[in-house]
PDB file of N, CA and C in Angstrom:
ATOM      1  N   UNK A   1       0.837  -1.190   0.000  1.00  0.00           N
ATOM      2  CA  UNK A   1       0.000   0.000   0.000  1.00  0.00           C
ATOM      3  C   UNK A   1       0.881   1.251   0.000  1.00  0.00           C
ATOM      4  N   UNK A   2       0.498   2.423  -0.537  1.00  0.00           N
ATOM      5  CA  UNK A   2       1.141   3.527  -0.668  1.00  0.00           C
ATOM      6  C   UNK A   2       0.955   4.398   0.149  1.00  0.00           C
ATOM      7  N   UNK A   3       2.037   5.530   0.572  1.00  0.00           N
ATOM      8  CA  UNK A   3       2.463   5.612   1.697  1.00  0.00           C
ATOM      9  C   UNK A   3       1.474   7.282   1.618  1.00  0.00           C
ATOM     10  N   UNK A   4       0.661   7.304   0.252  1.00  0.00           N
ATOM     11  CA  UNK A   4       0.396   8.610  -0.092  1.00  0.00           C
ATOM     12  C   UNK A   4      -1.037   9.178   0.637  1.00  0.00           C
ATOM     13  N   UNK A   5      -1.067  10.605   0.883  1.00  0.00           N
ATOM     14  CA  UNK A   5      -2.061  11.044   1.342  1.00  0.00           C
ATOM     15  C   UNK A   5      -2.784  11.806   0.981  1.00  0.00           C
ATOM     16  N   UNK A   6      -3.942  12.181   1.338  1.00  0.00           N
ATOM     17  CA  UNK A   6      -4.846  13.558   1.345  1.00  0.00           C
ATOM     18  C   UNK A   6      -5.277  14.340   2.329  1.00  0.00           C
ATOM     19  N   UNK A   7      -5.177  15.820   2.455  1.00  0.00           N
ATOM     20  CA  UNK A   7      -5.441  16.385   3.120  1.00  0.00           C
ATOM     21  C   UNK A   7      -7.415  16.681   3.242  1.00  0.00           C
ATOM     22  N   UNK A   8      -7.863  16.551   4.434  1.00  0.00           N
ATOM     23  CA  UNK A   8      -9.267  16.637   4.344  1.00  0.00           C
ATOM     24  C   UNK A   8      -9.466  17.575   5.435  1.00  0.00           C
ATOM     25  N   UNK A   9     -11.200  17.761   5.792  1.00  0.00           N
ATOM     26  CA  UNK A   9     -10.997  18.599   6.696  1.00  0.00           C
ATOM     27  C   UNK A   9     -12.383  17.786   7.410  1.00  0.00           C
ATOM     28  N   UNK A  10     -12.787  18.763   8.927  1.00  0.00           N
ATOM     29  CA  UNK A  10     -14.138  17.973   9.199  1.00  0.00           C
ATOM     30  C   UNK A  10     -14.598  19.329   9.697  1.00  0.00           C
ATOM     31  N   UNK A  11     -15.943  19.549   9.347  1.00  0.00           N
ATOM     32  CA  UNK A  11     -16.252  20.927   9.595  1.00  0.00           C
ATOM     33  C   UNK A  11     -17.330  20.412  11.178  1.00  0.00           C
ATOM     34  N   UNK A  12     -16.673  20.790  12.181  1.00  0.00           N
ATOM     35  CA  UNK A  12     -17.636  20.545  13.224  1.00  0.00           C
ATOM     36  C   UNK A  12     -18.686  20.631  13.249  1.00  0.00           C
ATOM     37  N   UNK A  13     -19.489  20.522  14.688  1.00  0.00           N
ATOM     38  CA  UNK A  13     -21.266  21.197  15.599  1.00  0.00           C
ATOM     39  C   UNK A  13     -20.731  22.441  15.650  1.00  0.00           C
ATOM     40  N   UNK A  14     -19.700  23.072  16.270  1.00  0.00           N
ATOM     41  CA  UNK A  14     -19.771  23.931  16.875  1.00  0.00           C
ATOM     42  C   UNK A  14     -18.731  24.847  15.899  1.00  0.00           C
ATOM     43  N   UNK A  15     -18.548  24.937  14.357  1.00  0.00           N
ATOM     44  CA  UNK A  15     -17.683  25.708  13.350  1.00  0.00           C
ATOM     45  C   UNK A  15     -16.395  25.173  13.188  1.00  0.00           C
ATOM     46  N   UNK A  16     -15.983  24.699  13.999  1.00  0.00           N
ATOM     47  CA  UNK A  16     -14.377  24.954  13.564  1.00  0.00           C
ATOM     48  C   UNK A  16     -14.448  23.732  13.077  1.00  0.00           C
ATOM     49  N   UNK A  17     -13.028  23.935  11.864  1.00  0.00           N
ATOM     50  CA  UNK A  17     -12.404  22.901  11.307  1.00  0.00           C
ATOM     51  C   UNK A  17     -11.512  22.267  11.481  1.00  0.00           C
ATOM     52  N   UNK A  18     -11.378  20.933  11.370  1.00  0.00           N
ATOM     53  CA  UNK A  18      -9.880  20.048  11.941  1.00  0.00           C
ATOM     54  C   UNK A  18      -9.343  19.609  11.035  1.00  0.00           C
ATOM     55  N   UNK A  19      -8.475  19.764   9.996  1.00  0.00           N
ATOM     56  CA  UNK A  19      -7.558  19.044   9.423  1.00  0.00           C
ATOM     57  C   UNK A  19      -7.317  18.020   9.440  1.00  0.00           C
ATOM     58  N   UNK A  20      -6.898  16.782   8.964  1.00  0.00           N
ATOM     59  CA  UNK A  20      -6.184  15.592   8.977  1.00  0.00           C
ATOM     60  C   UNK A  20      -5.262  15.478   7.475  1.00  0.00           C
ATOM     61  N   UNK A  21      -4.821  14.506   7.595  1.00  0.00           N
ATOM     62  CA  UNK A  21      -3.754  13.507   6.215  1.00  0.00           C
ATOM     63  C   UNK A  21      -4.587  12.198   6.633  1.00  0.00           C
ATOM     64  N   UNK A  22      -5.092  12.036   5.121  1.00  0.00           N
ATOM     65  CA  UNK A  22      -5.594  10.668   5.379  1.00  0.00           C
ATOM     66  C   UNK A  22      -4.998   9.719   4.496  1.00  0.00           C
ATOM     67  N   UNK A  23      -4.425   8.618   4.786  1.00  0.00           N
ATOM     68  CA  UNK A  23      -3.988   7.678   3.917  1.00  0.00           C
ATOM     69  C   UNK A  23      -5.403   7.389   2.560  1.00  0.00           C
ATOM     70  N   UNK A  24      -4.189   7.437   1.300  1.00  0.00           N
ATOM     71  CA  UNK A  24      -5.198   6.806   0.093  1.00  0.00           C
ATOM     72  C   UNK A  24      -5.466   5.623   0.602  1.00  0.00           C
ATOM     73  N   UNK A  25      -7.059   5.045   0.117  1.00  0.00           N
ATOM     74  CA  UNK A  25      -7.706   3.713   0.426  1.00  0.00           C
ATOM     75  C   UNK A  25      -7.969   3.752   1.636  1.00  0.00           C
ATOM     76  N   UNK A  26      -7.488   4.430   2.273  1.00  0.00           N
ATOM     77  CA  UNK A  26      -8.318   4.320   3.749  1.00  0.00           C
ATOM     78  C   UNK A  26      -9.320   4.837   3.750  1.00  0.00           C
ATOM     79  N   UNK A  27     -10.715   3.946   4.738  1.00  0.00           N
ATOM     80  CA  UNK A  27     -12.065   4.477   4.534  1.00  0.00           C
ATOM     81  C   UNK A  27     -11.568   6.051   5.751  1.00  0.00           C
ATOM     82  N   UNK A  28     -12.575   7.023   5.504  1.00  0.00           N
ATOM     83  CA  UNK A  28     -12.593   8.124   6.478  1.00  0.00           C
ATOM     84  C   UNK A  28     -12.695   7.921   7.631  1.00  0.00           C
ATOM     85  N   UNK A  29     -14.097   6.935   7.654  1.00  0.00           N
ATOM     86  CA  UNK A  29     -14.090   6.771   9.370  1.00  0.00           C
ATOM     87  C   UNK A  29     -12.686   6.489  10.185  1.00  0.00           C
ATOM     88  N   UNK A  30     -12.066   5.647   9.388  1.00  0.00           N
ATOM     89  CA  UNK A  30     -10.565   5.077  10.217  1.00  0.00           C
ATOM     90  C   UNK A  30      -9.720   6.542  10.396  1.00  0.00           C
ATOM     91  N   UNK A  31      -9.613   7.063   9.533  1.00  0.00           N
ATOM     92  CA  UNK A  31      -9.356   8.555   9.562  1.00  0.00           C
ATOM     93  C   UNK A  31      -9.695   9.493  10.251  1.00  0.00           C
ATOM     94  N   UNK A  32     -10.762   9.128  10.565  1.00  0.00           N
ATOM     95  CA  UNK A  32     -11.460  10.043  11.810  1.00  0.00           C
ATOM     96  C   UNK A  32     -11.098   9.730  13.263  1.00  0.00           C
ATOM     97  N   UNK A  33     -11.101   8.629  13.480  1.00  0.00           N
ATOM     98  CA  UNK A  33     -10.982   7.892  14.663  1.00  0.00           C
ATOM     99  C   UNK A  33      -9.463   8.004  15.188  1.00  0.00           C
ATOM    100  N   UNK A  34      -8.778   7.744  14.000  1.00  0.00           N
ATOM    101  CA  UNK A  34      -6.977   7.738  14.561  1.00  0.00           C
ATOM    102  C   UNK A  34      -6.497   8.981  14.924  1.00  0.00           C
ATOM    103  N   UNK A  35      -7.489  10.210  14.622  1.00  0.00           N
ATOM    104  CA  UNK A  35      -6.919  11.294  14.390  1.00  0.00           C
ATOM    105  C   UNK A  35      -8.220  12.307  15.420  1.00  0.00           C
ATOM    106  N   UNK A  36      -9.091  11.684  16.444  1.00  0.00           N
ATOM    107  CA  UNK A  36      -9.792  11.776  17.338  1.00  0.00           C
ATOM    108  C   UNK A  36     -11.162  12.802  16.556  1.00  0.00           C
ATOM    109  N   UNK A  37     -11.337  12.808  15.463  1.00  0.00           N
ATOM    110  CA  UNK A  37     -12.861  13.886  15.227  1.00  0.00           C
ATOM    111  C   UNK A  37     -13.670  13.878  16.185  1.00  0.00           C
ATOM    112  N   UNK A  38     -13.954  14.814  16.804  1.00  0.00           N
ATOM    113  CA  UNK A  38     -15.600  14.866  17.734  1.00  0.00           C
ATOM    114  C   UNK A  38     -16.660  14.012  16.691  1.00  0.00           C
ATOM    115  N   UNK A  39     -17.996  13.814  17.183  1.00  0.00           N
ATOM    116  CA  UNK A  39     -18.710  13.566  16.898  1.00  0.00           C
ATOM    117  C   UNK A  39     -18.423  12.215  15.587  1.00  0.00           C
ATOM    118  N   UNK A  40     -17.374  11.875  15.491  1.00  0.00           N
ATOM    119  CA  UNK A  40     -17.582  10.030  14.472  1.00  0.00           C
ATOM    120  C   UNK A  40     -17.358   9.632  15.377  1.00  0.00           C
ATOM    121  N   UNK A  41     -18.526   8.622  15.834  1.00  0.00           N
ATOM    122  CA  UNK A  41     -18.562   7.650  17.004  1.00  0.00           C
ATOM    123  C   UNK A  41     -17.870   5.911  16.506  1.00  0.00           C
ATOM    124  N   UNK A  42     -18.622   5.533  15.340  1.00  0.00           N
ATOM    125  CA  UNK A  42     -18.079   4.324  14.291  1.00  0.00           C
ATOM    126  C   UNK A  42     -18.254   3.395  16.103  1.00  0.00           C
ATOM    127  N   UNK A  43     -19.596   3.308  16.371  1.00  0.00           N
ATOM    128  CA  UNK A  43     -19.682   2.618  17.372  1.00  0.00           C
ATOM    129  C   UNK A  43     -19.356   1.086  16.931  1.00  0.00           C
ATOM    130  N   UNK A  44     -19.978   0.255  15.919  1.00  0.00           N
ATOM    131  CA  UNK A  44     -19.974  -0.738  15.400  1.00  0.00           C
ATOM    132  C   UNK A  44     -18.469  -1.115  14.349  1.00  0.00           C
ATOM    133  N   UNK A  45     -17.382  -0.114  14.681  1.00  0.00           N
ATOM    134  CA  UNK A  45     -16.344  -0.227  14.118  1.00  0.00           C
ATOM    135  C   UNK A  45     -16.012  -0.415  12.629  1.00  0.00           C
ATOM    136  N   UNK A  46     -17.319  -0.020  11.947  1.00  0.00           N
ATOM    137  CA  UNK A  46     -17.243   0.507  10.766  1.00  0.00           C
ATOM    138  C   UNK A  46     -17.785  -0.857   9.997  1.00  0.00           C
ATOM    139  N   UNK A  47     -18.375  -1.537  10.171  1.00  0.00           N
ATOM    140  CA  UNK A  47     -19.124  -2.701   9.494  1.00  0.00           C
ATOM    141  C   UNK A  47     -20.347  -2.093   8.805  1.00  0.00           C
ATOM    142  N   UNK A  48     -20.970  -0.726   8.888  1.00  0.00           N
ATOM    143  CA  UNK A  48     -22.295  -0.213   8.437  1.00  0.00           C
ATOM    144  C   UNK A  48     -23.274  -0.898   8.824  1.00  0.00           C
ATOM    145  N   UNK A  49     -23.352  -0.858  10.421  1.00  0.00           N
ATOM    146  CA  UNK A  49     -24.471  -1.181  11.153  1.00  0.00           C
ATOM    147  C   UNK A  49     -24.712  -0.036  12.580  1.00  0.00           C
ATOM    148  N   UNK A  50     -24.088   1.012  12.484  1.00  0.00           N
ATOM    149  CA  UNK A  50     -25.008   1.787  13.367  1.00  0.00           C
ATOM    150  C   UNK A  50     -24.754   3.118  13.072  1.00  0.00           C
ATOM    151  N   UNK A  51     -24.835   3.647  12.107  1.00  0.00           N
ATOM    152  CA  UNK A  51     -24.447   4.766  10.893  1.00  0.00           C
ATOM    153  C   UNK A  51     -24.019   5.803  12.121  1.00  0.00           C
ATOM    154  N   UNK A  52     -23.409   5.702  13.045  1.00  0.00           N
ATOM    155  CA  UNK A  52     -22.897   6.320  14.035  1.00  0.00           C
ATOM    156  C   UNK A  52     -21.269   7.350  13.658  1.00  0.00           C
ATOM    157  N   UNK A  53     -21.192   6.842  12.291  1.00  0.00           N
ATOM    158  CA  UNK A  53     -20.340   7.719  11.464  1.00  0.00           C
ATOM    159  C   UNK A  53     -20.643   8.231  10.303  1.00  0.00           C
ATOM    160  N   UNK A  54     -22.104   8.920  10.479  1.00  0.00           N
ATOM    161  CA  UNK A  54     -22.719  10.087   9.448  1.00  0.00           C
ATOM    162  C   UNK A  54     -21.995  11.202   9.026  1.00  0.00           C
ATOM    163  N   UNK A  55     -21.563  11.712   8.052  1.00  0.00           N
ATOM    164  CA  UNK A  55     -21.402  12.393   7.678  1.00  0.00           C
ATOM    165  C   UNK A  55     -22.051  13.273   6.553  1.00  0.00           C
ATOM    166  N   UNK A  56     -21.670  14.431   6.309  1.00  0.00           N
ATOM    167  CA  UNK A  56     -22.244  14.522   5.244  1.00  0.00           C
ATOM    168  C   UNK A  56     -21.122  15.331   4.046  1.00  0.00           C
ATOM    169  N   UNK A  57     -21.074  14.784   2.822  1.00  0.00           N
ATOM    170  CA  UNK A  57     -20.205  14.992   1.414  1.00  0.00           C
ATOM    171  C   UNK A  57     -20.922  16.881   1.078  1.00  0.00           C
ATOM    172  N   UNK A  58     -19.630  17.352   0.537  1.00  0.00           N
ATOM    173  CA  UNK A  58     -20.569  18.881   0.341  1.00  0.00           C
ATOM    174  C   UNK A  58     -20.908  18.486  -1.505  1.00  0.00           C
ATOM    175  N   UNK A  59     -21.546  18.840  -2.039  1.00  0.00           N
ATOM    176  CA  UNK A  59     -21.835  19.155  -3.359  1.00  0.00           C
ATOM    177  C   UNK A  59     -21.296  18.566  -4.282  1.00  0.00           C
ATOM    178  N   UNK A  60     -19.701  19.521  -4.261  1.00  0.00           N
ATOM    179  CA  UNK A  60     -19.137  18.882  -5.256  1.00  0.00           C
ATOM    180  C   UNK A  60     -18.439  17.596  -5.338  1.00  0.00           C
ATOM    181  N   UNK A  61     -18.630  16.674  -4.293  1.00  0.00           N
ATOM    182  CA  UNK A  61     -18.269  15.685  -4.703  1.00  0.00           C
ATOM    183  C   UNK A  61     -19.275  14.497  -4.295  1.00  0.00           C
ATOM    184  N   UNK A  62     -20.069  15.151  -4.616  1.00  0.00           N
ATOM    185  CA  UNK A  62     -21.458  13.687  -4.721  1.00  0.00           C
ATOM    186  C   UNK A  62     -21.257  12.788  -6.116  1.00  0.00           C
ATOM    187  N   UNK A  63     -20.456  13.408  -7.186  1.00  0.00           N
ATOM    188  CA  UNK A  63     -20.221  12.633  -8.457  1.00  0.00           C
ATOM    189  C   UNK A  63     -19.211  12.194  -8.618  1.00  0.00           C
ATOM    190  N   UNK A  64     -18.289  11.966  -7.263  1.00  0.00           N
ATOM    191  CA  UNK A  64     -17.126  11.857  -7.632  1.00  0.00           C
ATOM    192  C   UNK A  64     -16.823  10.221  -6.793  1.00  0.00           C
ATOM    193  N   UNK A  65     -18.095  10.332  -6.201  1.00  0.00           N
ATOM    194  CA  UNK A  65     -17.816   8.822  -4.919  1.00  0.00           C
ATOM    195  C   UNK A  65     -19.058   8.279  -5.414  1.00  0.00           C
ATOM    196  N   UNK A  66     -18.848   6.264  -5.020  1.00  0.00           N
ATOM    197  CA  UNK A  66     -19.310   5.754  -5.153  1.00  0.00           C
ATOM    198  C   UNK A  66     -20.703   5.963  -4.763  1.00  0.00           C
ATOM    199  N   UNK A  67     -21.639   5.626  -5.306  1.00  0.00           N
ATOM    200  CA  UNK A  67     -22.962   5.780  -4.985  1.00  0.00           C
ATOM    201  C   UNK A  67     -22.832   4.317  -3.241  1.00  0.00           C
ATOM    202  N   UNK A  68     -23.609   5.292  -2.786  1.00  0.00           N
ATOM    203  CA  UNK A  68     -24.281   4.143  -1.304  1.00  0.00           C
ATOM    204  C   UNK A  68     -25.289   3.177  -2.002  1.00  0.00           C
ATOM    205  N   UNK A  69     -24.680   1.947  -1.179  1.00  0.00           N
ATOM    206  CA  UNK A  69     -25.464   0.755  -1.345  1.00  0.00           C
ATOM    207  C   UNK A  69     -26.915   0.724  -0.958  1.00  0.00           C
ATOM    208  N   UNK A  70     -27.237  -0.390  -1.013  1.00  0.00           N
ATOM    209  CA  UNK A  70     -28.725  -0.797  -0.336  1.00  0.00           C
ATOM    210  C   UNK A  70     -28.421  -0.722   1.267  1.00  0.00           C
ATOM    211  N   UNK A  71     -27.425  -1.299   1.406  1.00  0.00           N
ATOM    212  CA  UNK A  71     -27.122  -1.501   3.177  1.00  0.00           C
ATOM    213  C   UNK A  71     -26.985  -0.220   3.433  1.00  0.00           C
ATOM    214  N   UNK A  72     -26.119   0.254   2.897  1.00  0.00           N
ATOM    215  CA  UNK A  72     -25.989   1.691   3.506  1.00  0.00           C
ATOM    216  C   UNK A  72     -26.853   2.897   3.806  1.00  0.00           C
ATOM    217  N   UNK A  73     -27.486   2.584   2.506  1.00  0.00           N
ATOM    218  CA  UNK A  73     -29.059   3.649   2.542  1.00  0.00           C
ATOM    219  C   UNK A  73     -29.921   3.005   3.255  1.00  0.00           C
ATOM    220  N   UNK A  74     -30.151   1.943   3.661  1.00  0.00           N
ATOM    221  CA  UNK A  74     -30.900   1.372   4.960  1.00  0.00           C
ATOM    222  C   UNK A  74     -30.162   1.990   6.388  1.00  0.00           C
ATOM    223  N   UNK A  75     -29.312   1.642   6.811  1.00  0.00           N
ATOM    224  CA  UNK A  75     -28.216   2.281   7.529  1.00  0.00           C
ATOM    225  C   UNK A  75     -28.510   3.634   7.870  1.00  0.00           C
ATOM    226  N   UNK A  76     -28.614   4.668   6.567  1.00  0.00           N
ATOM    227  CA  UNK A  76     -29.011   6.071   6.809  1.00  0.00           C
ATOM    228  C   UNK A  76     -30.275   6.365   6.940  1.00  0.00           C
ATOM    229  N   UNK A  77     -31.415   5.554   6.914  1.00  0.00           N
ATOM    230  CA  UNK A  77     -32.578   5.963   7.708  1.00  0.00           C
ATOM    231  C   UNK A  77     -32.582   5.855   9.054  1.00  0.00           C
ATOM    232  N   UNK A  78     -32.039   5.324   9.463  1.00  0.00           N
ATOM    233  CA  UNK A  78     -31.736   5.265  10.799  1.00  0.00           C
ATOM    234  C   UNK A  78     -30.803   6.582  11.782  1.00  0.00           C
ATOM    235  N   UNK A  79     -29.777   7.467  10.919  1.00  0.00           N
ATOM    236  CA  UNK A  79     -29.132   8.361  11.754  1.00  0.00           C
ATOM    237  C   UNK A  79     -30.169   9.010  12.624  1.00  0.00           C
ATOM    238  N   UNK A  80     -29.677   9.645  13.766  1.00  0.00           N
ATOM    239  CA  UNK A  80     -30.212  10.924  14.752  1.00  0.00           C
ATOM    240  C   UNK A  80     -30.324  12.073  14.108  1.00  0.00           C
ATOM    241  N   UNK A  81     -29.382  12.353  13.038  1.00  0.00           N
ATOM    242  CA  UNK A  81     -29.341  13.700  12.843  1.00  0.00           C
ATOM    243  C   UNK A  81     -30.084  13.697  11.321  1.00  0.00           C
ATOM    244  N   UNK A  82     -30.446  14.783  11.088  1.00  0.00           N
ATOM    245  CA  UNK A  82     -31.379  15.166   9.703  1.00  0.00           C
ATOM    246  C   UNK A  82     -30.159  14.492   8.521  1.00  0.00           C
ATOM    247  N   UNK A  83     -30.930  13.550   7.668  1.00  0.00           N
ATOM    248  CA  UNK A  83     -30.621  12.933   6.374  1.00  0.00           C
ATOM    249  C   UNK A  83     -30.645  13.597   4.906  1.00  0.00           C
ATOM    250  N   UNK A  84     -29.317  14.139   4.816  1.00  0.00           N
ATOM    251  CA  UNK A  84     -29.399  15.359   3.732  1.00  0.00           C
ATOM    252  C   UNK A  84     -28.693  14.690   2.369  1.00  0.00           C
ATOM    253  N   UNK A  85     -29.287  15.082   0.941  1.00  0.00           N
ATOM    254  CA  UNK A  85     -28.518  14.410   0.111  1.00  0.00           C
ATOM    255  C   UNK A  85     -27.203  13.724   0.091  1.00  0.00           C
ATOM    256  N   UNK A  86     -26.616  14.464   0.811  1.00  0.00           N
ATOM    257  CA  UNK A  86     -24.724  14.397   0.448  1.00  0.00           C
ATOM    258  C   UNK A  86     -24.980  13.712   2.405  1.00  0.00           C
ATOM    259  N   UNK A  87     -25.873  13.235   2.723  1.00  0.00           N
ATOM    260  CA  UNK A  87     -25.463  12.383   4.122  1.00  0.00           C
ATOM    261  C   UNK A  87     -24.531  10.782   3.265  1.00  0.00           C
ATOM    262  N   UNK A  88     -23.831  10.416   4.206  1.00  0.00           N
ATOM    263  CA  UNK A  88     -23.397   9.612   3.713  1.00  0.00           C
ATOM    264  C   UNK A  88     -23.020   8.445   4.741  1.00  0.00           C
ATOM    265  N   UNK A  89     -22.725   7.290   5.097  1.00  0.00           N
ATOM    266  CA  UNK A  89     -21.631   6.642   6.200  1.00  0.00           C
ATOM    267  C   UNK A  89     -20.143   6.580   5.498  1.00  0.00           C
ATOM    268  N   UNK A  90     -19.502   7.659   6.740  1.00  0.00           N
ATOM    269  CA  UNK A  90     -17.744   7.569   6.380  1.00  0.00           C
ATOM    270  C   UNK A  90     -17.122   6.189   6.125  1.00  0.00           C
ATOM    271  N   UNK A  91     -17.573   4.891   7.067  1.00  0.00           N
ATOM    272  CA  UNK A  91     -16.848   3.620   6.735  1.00  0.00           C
ATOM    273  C   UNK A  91     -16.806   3.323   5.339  1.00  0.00           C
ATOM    274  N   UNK A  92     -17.774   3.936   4.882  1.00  0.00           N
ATOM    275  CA  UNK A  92     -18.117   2.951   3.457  1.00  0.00           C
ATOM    276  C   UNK A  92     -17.298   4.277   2.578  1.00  0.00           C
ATOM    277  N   UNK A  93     -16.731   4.999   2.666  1.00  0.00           N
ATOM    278  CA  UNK A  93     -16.007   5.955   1.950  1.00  0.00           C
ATOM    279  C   UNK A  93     -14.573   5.851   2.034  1.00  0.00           C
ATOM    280  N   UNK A  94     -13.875   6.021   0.666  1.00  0.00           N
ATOM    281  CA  UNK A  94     -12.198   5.520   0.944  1.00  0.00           C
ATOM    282  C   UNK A  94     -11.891   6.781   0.190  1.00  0.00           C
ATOM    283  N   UNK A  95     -10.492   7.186   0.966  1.00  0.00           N
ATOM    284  CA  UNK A  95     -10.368   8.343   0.591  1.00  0.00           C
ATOM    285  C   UNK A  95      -9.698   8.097  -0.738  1.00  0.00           C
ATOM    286  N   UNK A  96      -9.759   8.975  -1.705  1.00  0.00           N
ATOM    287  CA  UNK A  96      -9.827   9.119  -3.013  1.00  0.00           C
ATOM    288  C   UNK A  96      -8.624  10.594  -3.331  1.00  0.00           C
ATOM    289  N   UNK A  97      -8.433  10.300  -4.159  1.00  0.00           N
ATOM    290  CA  UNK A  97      -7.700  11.708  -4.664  1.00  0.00           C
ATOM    291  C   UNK A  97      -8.549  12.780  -4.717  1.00  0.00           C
ATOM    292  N   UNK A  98      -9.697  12.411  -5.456  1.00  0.00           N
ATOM    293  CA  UNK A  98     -11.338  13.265  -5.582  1.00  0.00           C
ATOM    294  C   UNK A  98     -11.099  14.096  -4.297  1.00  0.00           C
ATOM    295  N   UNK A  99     -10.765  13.635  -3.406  1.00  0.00           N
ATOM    296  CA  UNK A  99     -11.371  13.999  -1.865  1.00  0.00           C
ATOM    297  C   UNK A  99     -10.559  15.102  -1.643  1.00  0.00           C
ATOM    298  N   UNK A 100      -9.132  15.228  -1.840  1.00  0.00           N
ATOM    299  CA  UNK A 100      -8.105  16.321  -1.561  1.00  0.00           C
ATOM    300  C   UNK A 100      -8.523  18.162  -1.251  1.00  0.00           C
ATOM    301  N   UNK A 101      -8.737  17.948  -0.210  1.00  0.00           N
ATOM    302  CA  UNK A 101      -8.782  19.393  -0.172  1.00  0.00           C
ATOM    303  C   UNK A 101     -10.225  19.510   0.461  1.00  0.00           C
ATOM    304  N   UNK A 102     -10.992  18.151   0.501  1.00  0.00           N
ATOM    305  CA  UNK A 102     -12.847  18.695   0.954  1.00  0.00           C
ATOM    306  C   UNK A 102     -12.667  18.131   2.429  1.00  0.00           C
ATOM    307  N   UNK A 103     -14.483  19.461   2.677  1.00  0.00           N
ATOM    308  CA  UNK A 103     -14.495  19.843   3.824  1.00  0.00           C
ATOM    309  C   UNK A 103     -15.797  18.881   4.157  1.00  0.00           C
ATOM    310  N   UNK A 104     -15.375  17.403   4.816  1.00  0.00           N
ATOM    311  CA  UNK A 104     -16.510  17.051   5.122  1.00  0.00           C
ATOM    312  C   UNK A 104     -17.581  17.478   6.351  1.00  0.00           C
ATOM    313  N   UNK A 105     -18.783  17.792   6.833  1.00  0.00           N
ATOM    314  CA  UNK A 105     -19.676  18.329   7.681  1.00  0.00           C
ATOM    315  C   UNK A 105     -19.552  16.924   8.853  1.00  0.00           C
ATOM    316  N   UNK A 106     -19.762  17.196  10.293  1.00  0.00           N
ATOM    317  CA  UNK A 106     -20.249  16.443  11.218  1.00  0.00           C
ATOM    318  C   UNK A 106     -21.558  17.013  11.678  1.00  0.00           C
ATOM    319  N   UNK A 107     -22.366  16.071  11.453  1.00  0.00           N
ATOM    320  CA  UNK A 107     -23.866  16.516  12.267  1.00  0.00           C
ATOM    321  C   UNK A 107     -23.950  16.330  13.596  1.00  0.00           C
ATOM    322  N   UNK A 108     -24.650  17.728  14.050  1.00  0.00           N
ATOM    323  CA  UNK A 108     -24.584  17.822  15.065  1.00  0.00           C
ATOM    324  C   UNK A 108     -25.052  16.901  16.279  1.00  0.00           C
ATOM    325  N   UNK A 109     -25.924  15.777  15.583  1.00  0.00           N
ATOM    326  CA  UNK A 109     -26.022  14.635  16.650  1.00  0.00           C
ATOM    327  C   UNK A 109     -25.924  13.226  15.965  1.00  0.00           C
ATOM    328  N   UNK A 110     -25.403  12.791  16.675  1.00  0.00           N
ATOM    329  CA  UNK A 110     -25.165  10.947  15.860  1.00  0.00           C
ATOM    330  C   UNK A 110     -25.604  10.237  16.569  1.00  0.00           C
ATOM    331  N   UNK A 111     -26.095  10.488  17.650  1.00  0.00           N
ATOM    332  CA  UNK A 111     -26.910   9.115  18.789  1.00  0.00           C
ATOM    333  C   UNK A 111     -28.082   9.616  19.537  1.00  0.00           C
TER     334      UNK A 111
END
């Protein structure tokens, strides 16, 4: 695996933004977690069973990532927080070159 990265960001509840380097192919959630984000819980450790790592994709890159599965969009009826186009589960997202430079949203409640 390559040693290469992307810079992302996570736009909090409460405004501010946190930076990370996320390894290519690594899903986000793992990215989130190693690198402590508030609010990605990834209670179920990222299997896409307790969408406890909602996020949400901004705009421009809803065409750039895989469309969500059946599991997953089952998965996202279930979040706490309001289900917005670009909601997504981070496990099931690998960071991409696409991704370089975006500011993913944390909703303000996940449980």
């Amino acid at each position: 695996m390559s040693n290469a990265t992307i810079h992302i960001g996570f736009k909090l509840p409460d405004g501010n933004i946190q930076h990370i380097d996320a390894p290519l192919g690594q899903n986000i959630m793992q990215a989130a977690i190693v690198n402590n984000i508030d609010g990605i819980e990834a209670e179920c450790g990222g299997s896409c069973m307790c969408a406890t790592c909602h996020l949400y994709l901004p705009d421009s890159l809803l065409d750039s990532v895989t469309p969500a599965n059946d599991e997953e969009l089952e998965m996202l009826e279930e979040t706490a927080a309001e289900r917005r186009p670009g909601s997504r589960l981070s496990c099931q997202l690998l960071a991409t070159e696409a991704m370089a430079g975006v500011i993913f949203e944390v909703p303000e409640c996940q449980s």
